[in-house]
Protein backbone atom coordinates (compact mmCIF):
# COMPACT_ATOMS: atom_id res chain seq x y z
CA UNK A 1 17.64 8.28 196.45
CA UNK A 2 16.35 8.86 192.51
CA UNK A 3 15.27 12.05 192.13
CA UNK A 4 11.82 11.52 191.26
CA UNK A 5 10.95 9.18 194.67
CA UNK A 6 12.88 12.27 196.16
CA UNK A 7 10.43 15.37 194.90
CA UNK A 8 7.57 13.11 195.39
CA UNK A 9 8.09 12.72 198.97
CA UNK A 10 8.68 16.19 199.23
CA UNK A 11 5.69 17.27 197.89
CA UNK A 12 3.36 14.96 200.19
CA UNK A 13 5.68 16.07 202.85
CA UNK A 14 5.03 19.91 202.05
CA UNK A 15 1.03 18.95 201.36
CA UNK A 16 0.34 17.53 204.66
CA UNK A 17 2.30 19.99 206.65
CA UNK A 18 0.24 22.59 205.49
CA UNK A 19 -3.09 20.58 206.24
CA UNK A 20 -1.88 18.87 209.46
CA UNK A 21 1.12 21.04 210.75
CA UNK A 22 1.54 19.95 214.21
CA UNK A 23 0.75 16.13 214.30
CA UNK A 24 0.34 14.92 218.07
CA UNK A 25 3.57 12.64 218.64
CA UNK A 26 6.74 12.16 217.49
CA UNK A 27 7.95 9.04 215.35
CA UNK A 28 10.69 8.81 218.30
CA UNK A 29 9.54 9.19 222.14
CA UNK A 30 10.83 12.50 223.47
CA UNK A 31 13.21 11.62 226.08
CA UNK A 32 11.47 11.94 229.72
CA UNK A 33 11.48 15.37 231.18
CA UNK A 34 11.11 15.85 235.08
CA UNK A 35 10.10 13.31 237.76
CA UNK A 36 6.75 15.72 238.56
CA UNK A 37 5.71 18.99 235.89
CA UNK A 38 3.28 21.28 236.42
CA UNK A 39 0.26 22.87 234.07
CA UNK A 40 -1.65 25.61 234.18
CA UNK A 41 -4.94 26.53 232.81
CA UNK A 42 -6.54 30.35 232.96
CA UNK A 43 -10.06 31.49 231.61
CA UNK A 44 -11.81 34.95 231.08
CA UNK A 45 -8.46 36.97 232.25
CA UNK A 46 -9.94 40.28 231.40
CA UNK A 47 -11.20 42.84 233.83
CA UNK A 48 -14.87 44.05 232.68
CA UNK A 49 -16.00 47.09 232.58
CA UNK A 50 -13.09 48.72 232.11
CA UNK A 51 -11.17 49.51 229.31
CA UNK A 52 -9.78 47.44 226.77
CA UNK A 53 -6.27 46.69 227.49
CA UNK A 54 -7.30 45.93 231.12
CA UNK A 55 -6.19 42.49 232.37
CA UNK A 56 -6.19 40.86 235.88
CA UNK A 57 -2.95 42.25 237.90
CA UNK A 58 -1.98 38.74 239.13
CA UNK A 59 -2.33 37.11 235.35
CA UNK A 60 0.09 39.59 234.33
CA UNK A 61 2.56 39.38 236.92
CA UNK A 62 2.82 35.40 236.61
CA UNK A 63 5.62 33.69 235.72
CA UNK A 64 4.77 31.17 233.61
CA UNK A 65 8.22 29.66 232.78
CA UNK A 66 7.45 27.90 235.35
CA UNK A 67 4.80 25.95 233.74
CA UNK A 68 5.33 23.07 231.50
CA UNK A 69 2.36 24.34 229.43
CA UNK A 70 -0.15 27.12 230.14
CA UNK A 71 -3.30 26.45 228.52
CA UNK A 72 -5.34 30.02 228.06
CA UNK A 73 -9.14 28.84 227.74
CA UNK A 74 -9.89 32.55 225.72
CA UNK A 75 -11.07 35.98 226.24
CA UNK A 76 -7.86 37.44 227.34
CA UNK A 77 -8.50 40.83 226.72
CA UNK A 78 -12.18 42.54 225.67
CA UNK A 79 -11.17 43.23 222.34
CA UNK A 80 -7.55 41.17 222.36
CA UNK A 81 -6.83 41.37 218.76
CA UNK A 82 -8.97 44.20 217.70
CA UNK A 83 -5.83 46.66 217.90
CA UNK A 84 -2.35 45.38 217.09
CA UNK A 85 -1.11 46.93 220.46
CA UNK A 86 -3.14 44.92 222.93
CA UNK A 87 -2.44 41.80 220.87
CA UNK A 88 1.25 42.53 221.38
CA UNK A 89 0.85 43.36 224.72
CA UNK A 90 -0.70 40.14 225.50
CA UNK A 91 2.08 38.16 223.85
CA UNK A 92 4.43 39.96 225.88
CA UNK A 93 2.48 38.68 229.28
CA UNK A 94 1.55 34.84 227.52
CA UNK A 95 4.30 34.33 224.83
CA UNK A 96 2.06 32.71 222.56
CA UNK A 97 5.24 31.54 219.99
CA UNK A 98 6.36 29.38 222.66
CA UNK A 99 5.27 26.06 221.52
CA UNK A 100 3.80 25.61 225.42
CA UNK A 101 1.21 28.17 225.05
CA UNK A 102 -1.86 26.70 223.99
CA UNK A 103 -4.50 29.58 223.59
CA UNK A 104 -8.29 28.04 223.01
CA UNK A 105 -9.63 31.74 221.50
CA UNK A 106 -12.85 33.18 222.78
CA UNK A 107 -15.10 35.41 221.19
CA UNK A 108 -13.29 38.27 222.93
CA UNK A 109 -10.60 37.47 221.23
CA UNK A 110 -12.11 36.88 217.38
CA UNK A 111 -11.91 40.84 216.38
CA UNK A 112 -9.31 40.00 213.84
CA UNK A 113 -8.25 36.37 213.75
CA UNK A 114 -5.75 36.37 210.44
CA UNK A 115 -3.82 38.55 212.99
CA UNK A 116 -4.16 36.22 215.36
CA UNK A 117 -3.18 34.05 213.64
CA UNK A 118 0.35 35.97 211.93
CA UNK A 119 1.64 36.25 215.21
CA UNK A 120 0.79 33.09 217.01
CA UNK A 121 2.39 31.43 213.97
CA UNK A 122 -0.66 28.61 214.15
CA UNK A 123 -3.85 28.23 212.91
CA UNK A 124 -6.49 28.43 215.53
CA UNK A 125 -7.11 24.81 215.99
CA UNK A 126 -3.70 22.91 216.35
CA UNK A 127 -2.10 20.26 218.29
CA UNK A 128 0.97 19.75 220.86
CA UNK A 129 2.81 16.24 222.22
CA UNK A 130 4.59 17.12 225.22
CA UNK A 131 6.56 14.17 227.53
CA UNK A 132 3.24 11.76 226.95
CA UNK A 133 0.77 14.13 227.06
CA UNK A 134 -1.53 15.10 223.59
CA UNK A 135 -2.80 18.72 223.67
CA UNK A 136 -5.98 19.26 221.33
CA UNK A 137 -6.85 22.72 220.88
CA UNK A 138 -10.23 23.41 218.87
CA UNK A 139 -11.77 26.77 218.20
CA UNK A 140 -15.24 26.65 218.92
CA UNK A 141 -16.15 30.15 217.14
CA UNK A 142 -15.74 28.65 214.14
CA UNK A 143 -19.29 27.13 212.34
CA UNK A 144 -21.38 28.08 215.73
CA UNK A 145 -19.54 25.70 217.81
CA UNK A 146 -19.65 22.75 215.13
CA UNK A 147 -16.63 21.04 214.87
CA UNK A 148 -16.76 20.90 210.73
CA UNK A 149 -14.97 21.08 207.51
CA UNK A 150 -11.23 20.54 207.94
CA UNK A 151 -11.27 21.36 211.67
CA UNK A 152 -13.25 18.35 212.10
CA UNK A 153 -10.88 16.12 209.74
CA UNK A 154 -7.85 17.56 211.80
CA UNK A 155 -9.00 16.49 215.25
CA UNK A 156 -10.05 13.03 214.05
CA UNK A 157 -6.27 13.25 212.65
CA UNK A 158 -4.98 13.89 215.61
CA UNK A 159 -7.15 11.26 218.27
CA UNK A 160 -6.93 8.42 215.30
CA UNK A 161 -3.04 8.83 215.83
CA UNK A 162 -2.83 8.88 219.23
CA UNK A 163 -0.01 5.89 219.92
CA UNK A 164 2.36 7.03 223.09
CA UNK A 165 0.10 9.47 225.04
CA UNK A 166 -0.94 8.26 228.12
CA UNK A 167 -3.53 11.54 228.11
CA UNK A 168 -5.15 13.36 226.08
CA UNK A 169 -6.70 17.21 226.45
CA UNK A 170 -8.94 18.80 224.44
CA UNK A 171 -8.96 22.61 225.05
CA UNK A 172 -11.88 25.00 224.03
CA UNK A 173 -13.45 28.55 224.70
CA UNK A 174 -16.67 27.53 225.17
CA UNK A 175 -18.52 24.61 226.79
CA UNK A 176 -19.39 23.02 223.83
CA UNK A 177 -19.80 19.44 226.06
CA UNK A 178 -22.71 20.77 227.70
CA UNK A 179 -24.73 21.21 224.72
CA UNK A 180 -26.85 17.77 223.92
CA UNK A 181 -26.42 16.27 227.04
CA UNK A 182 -29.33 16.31 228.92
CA UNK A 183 -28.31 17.14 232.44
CA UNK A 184 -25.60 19.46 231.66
CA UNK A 185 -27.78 20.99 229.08
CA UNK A 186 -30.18 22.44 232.03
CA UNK A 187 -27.18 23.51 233.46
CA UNK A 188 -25.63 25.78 230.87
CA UNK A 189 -27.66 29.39 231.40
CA UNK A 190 -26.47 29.07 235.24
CA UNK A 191 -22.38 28.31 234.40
CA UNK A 192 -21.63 29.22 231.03
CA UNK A 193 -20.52 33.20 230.50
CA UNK A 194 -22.89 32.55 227.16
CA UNK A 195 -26.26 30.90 227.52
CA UNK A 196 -28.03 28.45 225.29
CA UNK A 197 -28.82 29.30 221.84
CA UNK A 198 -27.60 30.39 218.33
CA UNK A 199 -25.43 33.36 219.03
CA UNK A 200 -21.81 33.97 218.58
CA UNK A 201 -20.83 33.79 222.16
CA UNK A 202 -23.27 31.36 223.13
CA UNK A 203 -23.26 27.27 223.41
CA UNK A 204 -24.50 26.32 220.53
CA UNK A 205 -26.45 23.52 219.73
CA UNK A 206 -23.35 21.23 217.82
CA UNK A 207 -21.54 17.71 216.77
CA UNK A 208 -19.66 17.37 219.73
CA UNK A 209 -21.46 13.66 220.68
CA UNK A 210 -21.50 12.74 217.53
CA UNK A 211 -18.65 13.34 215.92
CA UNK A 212 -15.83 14.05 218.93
CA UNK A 213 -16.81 12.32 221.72
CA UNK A 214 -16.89 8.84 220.16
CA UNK A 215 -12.89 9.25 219.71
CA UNK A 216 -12.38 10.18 222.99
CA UNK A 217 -14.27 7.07 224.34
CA UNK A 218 -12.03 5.11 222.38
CA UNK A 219 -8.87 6.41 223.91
CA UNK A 220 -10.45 6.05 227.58
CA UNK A 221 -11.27 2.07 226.49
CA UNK A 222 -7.58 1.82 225.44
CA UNK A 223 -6.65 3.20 229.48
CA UNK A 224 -5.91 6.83 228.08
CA UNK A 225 -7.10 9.56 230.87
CA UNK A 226 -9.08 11.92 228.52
CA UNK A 227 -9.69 15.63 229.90
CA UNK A 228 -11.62 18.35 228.44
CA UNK A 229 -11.10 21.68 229.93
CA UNK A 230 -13.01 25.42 228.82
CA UNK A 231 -12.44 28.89 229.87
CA UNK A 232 -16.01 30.87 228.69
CA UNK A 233 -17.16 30.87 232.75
CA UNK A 234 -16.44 33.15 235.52
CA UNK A 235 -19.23 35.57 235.42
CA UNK A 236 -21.77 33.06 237.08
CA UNK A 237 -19.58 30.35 238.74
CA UNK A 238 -15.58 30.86 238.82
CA UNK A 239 -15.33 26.45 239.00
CA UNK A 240 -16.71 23.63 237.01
CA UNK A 241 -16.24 19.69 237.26
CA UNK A 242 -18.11 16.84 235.86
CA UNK A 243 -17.21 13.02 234.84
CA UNK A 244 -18.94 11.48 232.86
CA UNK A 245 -20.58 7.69 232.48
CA UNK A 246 -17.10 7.16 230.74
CA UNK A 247 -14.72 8.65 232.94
CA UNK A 248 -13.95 11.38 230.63
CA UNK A 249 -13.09 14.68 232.83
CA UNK A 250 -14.95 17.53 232.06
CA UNK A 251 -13.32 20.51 233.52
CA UNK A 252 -13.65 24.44 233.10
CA UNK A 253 -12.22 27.51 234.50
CA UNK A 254 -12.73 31.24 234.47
CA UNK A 255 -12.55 34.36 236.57
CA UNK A 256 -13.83 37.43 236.80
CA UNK A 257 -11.30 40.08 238.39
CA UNK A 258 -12.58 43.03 239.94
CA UNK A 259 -16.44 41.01 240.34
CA UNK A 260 -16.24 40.58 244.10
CA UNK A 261 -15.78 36.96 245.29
CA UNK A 262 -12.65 34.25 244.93
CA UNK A 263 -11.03 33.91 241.37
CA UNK A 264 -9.71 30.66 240.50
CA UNK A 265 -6.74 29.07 238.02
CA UNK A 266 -6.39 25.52 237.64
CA UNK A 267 -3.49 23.61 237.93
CA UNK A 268 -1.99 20.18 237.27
CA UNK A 269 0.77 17.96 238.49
CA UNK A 270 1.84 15.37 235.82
CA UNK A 271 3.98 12.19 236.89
CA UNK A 272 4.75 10.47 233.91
CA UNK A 273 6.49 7.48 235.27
CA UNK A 274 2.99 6.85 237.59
CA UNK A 275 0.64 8.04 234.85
CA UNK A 276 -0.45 10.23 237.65
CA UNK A 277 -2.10 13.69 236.96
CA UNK A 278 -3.69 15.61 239.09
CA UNK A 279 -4.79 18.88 239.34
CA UNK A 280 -6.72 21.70 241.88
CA UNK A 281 -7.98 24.77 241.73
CA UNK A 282 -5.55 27.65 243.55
CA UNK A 283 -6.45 31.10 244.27
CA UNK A 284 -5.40 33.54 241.59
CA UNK A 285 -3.04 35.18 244.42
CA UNK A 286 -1.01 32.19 244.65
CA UNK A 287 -0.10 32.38 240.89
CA UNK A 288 2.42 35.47 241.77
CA UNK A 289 4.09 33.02 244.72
């Protein structure tokens, strides 16, 4: 190869791996994995009220090797990466290198999010291909919930490339797909942990139908199952489900440990060879089974 072909490439190489550093599939299909794997999705893990290192008993005694991925939908902790100590404690419990841990973060978890961000070893939006599956995670703290900026050019990156995926799931903190649609709008002060409006923690008014959803109607038209999944509830309702005129899931989950009342984590079964996923939510006991 000349030389000068050869430091070109490596230069656009090096440019868009720093702007896009986990692109969605491979250039070669990963070579199937098991007949039937199994996901996991938690929300609002923290214990309130108490004090800030407090997390629920059965989220900490989990196993999650056995998951294929576990997808955190936020607020681990209270303050998760306000001290260094309860950040490392929680990536002793999730193991948030692992490539398989895809952590939407919360507000709870915003403190400090360069340090988040140095020990993760990801920025806090990001994608993962895994055995036909593309994982979308956004971070919905950023811009009041607006998907903007170079966020917004990722995860058009991302569903624009979207070739061998047979699904596709977006993962965020908040609810952001309640906001602008009428009937889900009403909904929001009496599911969401946050309610309506302009604050930090809230769902914001923001670009999700314009500028997101339109991408993910395309994949459904192409037969792609398209799921998008939150963890900001568990305060008001521990549960959420919702499909929309386009068969695009809209899931969430969240608990509240110590509230009184049944907490909730979801899971999924994934079939590859059927393109058949399907998932329920299981008592938070059963996760230490």
């Amino acid at each position: 190869m000349p030389r000068p072909f050869l430091l070109l490439t490596t230069f656009l190489l090096a440019t868009l791996g720093c702007r896009y550093d986990h692109l969605p599939e491979p250039e070669l299909e990963q070579a199937p994995g098991p007949v039937t794997e199994r996901f996991l999705h938690l929300g609002h893990t923290y214990v309130p009220y108490l004090t800030y290192q407090d997390i629920d008993t059965f989220v900490e005694r989990a196993d999650y090797s056995r998951y294929a991925a576990v997808m955190l939908g936020g607020d681990l902790f209270p303050n998760t990466s306000l001290d260094p100590a309860t950040l490392q404690w929680a990536d002793s419990i999730f193991d948030f290198r692992d490539e398989k841990t895809l952590w939407a973060i919360g507000n709870h978890d915003y403190d400090d999010p360069w340090r988040v961000r140095d020990l993760v070893g990801r920025p806090l939006y990001y994608s993962w291909y895994h055995n036909g599956i593309t994982f979308l995670v956004l971070d919905t703290q950023d811009s009041l919930s607006n998907i903007v900026g170079d966020q917004l050019l990722y995860a058009r990156a991302v569903l624009d490339t979207v070739r061998e995926s047979k699904q596709v799931f977006v993962l965020t903190h908040k609810m952001i797909w309640m906001a602008d649609n009428g009937p889900l709008q009403a909904m929001i002060d009496s599911v969401s942990n946050g309610y309506y409006g302009s604050c930090f923690f809230c769902v914001n008014p923001n670009n999700f139908y314009t500028d997101i959803y339109p991408l993910l109607v395309q994949l459904k038209d192409r037969g792609i199952g398209v799921w998008c999944i939150a963890g900001d509830i568990g305060y008001k309702v521990r549960r959420f489900e919702h499909t929309t005129a386009d068969d695009i899931r809209l899931l969430a989950g969240g608990m509240c440990s110590l509230c009184g009342g049944d907490n909730y984590y979801l899971e999924f079964s994934w079939t590859r060879a059927e393109n058949r996923l399907e998932y329920s939510y299981r008592p938070i006991e059963t996760l230490v089974e």
